[in-house]
C-alpha atoms as a PDB file:
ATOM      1  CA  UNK A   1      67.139 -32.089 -40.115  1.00  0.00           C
ATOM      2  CA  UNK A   2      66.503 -33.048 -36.531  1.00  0.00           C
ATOM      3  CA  UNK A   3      65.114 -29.748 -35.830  1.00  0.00           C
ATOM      4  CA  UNK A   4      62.245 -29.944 -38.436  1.00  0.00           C
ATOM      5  CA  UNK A   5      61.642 -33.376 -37.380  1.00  0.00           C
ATOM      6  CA  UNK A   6      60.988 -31.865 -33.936  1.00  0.00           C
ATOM      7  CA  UNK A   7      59.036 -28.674 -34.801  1.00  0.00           C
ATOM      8  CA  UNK A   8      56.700 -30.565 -36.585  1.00  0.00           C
ATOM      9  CA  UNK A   9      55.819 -33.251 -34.034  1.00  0.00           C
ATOM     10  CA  UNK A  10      56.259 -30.836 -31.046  1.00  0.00           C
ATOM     11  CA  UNK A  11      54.111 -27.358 -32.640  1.00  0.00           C
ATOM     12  CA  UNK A  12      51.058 -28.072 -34.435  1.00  0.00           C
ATOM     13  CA  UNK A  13      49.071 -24.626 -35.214  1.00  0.00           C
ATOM     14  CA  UNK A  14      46.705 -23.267 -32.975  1.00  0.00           C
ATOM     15  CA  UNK A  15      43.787 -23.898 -35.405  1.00  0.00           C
ATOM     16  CA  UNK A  16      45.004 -27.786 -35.646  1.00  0.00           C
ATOM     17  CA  UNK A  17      44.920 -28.430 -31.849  1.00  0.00           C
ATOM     18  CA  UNK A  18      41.708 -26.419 -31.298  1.00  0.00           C
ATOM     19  CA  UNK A  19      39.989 -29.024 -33.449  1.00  0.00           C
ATOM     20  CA  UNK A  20      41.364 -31.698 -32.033  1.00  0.00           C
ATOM     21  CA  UNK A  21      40.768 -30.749 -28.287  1.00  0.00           C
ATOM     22  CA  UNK A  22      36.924 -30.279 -29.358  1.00  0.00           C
ATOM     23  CA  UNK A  23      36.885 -33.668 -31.507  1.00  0.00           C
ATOM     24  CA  UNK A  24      38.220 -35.044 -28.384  1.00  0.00           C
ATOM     25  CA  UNK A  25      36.081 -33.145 -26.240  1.00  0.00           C
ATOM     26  CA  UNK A  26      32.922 -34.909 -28.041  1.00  0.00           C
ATOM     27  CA  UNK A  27      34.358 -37.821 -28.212  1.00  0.00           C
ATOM     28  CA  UNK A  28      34.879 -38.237 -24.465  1.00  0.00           C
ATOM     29  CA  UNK A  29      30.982 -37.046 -23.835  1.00  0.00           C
ATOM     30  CA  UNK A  30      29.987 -39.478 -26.776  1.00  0.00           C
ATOM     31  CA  UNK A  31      31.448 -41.964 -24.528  1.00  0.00           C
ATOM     32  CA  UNK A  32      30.492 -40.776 -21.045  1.00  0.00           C
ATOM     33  CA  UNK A  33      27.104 -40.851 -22.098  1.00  0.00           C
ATOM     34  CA  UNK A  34      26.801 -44.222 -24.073  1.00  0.00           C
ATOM     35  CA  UNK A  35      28.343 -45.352 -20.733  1.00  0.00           C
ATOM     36  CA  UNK A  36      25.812 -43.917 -18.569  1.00  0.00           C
ATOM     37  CA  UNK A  37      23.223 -45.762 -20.377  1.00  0.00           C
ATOM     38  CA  UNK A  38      24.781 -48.577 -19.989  1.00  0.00           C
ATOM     39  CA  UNK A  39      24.817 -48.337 -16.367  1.00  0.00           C
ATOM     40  CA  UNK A  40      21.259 -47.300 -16.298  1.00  0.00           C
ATOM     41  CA  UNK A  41      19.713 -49.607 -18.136  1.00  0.00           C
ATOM     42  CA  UNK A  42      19.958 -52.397 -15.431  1.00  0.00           C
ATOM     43  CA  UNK A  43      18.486 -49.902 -13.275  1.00  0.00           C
ATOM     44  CA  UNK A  44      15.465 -49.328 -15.316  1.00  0.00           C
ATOM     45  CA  UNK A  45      14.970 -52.951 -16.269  1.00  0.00           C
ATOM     46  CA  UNK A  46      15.282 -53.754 -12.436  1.00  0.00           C
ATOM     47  CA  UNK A  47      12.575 -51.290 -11.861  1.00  0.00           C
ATOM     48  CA  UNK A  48      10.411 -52.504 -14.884  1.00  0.00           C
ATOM     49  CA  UNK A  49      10.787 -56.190 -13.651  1.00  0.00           C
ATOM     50  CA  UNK A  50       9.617 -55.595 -10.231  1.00  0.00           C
ATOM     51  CA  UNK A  51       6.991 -58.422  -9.338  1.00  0.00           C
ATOM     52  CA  UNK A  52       3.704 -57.407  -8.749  1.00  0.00           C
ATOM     53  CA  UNK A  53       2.073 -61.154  -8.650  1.00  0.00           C
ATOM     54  CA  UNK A  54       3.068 -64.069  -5.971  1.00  0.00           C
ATOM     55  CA  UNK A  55       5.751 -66.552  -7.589  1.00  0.00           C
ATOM     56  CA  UNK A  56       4.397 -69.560  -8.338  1.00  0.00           C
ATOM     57  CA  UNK A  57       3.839 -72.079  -5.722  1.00  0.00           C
ATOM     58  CA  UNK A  58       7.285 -73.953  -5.407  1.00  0.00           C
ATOM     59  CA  UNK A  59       7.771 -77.681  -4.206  1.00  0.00           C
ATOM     60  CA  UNK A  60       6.519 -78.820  -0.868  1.00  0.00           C
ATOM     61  CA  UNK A  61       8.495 -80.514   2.004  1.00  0.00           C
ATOM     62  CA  UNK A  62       6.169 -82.091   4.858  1.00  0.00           C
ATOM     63  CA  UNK A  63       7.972 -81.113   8.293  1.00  0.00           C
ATOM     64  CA  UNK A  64       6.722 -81.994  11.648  1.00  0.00           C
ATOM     65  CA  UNK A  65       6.778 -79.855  14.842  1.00  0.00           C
ATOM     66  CA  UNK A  66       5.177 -82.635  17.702  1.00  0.00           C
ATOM     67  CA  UNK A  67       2.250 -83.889  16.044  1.00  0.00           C
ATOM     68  CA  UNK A  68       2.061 -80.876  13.870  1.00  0.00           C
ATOM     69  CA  UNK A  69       1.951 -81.509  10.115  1.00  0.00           C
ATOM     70  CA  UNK A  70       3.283 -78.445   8.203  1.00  0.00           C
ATOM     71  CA  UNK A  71       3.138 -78.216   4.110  1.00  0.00           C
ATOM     72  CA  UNK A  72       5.885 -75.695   3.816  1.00  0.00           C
ATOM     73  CA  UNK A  73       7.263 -74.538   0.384  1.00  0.00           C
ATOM     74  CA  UNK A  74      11.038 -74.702   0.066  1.00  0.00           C
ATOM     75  CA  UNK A  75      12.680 -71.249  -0.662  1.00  0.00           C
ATOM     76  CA  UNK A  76      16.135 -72.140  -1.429  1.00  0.00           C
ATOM     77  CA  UNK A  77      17.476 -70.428  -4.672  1.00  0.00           C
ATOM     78  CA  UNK A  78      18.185 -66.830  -4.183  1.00  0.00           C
ATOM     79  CA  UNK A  79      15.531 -65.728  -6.583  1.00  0.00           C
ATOM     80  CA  UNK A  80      12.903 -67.679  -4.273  1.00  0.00           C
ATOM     81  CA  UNK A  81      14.021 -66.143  -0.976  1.00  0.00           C
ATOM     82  CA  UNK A  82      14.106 -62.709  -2.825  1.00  0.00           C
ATOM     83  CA  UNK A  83      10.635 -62.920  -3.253  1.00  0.00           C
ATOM     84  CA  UNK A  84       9.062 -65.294  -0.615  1.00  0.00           C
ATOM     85  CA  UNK A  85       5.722 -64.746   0.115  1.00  0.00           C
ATOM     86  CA  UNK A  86       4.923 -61.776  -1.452  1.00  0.00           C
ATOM     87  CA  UNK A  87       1.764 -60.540  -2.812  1.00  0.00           C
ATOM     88  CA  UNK A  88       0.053 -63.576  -1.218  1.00  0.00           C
ATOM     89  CA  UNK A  89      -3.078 -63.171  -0.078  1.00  0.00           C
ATOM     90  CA  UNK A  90      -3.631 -66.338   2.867  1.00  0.00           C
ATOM     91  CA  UNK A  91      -1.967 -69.536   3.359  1.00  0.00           C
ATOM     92  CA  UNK A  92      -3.695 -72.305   4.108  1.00  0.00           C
ATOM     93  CA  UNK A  93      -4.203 -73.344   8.060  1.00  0.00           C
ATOM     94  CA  UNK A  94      -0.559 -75.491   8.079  1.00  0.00           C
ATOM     95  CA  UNK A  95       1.124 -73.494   4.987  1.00  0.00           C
ATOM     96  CA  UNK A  96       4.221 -71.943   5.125  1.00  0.00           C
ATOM     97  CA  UNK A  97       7.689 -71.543   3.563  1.00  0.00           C
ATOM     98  CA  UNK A  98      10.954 -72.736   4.388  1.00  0.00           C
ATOM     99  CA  UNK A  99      13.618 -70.607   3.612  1.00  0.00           C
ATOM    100  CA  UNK A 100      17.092 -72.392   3.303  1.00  0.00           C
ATOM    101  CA  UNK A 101      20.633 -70.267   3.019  1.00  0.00           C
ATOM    102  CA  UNK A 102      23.430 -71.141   1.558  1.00  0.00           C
ATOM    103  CA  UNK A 103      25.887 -70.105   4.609  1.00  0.00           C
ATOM    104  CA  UNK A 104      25.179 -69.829   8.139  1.00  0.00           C
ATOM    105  CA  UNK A 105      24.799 -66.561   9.439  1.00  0.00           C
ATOM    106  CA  UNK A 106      22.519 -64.383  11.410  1.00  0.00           C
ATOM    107  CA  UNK A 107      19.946 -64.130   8.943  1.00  0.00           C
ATOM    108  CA  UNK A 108      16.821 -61.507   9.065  1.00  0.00           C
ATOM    109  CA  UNK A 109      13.613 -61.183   7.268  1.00  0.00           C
ATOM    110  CA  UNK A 110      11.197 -58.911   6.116  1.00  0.00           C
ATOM    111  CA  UNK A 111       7.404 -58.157   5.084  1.00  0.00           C
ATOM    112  CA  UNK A 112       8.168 -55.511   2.231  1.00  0.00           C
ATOM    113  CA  UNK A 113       4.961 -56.485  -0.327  1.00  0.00           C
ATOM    114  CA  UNK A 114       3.855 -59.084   1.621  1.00  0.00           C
ATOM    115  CA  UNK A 115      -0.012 -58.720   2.322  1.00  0.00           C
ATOM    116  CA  UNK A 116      -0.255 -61.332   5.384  1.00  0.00           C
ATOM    117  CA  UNK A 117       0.766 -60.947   8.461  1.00  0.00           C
ATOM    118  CA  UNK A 118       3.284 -63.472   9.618  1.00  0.00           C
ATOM    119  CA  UNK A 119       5.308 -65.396  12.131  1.00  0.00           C
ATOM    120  CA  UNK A 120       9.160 -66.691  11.298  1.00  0.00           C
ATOM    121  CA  UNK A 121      10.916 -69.301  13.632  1.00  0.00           C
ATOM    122  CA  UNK A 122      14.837 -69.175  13.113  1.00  0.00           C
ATOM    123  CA  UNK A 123      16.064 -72.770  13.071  1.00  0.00           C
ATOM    124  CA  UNK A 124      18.937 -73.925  13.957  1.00  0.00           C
ATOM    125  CA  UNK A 125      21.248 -76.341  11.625  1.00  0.00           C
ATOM    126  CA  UNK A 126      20.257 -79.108  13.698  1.00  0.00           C
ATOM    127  CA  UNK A 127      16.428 -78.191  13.096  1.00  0.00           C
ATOM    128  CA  UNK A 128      16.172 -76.910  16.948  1.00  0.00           C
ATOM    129  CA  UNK A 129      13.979 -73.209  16.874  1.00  0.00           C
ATOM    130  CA  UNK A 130      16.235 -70.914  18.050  1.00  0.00           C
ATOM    131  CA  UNK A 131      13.779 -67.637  17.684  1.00  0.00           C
ATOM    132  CA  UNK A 132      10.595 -66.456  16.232  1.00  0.00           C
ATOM    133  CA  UNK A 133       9.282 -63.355  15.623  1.00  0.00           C
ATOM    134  CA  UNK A 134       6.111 -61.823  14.335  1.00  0.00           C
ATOM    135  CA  UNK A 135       5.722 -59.371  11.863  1.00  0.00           C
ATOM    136  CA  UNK A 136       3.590 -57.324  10.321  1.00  0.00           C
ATOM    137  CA  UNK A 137       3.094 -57.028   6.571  1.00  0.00           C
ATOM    138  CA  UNK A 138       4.142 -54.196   4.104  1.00  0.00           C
ATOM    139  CA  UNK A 139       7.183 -53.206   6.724  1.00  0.00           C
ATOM    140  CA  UNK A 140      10.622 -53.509   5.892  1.00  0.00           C
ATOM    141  CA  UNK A 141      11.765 -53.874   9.509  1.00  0.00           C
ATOM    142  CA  UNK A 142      14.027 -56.493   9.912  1.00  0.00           C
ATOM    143  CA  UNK A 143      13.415 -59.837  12.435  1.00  0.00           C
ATOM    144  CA  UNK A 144      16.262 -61.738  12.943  1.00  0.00           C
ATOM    145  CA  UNK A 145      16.958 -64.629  13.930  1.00  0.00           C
ATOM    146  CA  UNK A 146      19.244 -64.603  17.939  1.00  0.00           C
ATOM    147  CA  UNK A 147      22.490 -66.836  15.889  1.00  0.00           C
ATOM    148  CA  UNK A 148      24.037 -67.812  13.341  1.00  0.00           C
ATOM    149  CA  UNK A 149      21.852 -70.314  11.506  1.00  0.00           C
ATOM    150  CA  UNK A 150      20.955 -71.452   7.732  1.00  0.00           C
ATOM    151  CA  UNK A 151      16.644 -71.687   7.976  1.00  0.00           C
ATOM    152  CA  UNK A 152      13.721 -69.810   8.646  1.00  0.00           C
ATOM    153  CA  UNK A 153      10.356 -71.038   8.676  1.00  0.00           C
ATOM    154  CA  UNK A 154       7.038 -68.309   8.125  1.00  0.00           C
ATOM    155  CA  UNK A 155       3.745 -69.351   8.850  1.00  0.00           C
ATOM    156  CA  UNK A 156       0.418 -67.984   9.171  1.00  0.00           C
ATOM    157  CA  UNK A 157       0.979 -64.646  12.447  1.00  0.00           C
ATOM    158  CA  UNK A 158       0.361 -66.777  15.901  1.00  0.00           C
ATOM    159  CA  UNK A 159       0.650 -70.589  13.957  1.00  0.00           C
ATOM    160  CA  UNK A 160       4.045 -71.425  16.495  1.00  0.00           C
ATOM    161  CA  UNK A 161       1.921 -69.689  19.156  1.00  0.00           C
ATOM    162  CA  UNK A 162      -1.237 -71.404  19.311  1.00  0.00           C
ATOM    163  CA  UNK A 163       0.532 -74.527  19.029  1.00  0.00           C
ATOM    164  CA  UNK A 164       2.759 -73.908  22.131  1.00  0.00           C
ATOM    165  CA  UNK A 165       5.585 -73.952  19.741  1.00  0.00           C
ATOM    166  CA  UNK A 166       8.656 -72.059  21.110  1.00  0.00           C
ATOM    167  CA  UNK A 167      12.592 -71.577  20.948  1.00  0.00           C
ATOM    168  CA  UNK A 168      13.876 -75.178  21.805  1.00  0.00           C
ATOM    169  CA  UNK A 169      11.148 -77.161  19.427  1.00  0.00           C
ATOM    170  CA  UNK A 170      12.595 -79.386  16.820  1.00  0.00           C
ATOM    171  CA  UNK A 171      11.261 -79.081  13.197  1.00  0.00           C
ATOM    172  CA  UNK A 172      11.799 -82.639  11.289  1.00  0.00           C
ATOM    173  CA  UNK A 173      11.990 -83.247   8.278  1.00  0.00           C
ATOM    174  CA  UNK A 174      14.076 -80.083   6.810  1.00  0.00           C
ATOM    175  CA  UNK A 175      15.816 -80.979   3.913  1.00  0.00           C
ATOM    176  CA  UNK A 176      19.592 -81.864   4.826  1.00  0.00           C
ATOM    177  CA  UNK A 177      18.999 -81.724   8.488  1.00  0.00           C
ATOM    178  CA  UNK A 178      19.299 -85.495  10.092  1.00  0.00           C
ATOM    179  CA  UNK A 179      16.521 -86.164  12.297  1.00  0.00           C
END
């Protein structure tokens, strides 16, 4: 009795297990591919959603560099720093955008699809410029800022310059920072 028991769960017939290794066989590329759509797909939406237009303007902080009035946008969700400035085509003569992090760190920027060429100033958490770069648009190489710090400001290529704005200027009025 124990035998049969055995030969039957241990032997099937040859014909038996060739149909199961092929029902298995398209089961597992059933699978693998459902699966590889589903790891494509947020691949091809990601492509499909790539902006073409300039975000909506976001809300406006007044800062102060001296006696210099900026209207800078405030860039602080990571959807908003994702896309910064791109696709805009000017800024006005004191327009820019303030980009606040979450964490400090040496944080870098870049020009891909922005149209304008720019200037960034690295700021320190206590609103002190540490840096600032200038950088030319549709480039993706990276300007960063010479520390660890949580904002960046971009304006208009030359604003900080023609100013006589430079590393050791303090920015007022950036959200969080006392002043």
């Amino acid at each position: 009795m124990l035998r049969q028991q055995f030969s039957l769960v241990s032997s099937p017939s040859p014909a038996a297990s060739g149909r199961r290794t092929a029902k298995l066989r398209r089961a597992v590329q059933a699978c693998a591919f459902a699966l590889g759509l589903g790891l494509m797909a947020p691949v091809v939406q990601a492509q499909q959603a790539q902006p073409t237009q300039p975000m909506p303007r976001l809300s406006v902080v007044n800062l102060t560099a001296g006696m210099h009035v900026i209207h800078a946008e405030l860039a602080a969700r990571p959807e908003h720093r994702a896309r910064g400035l791109m696709f805009r085509e000017q800024l006005g003569p004191n327009e820019g955008m303030l980009f606040i992090f979450d964490d400090t760190a040496i944080q870098c920027m870049w020009m891909r699809n922005t149209l304008i060429p720019l200037s960034v100033a690295f700021i320190a958490d206590d609103g002190t410029i540490v840096n600032i770069e200038d950088m030319a648009p549709k480039t993706e190489d990276s300007h960063c800022g010479s520390k660890r710090l949580r904002y960046a400001l971009e304006m208009s290529e030359g604003w900080f310059a023609k100013r006589g704005l430079k590393a050791g200027t303090v920015i007022k009025g950036i959200p969080g920072v006392p002043n």
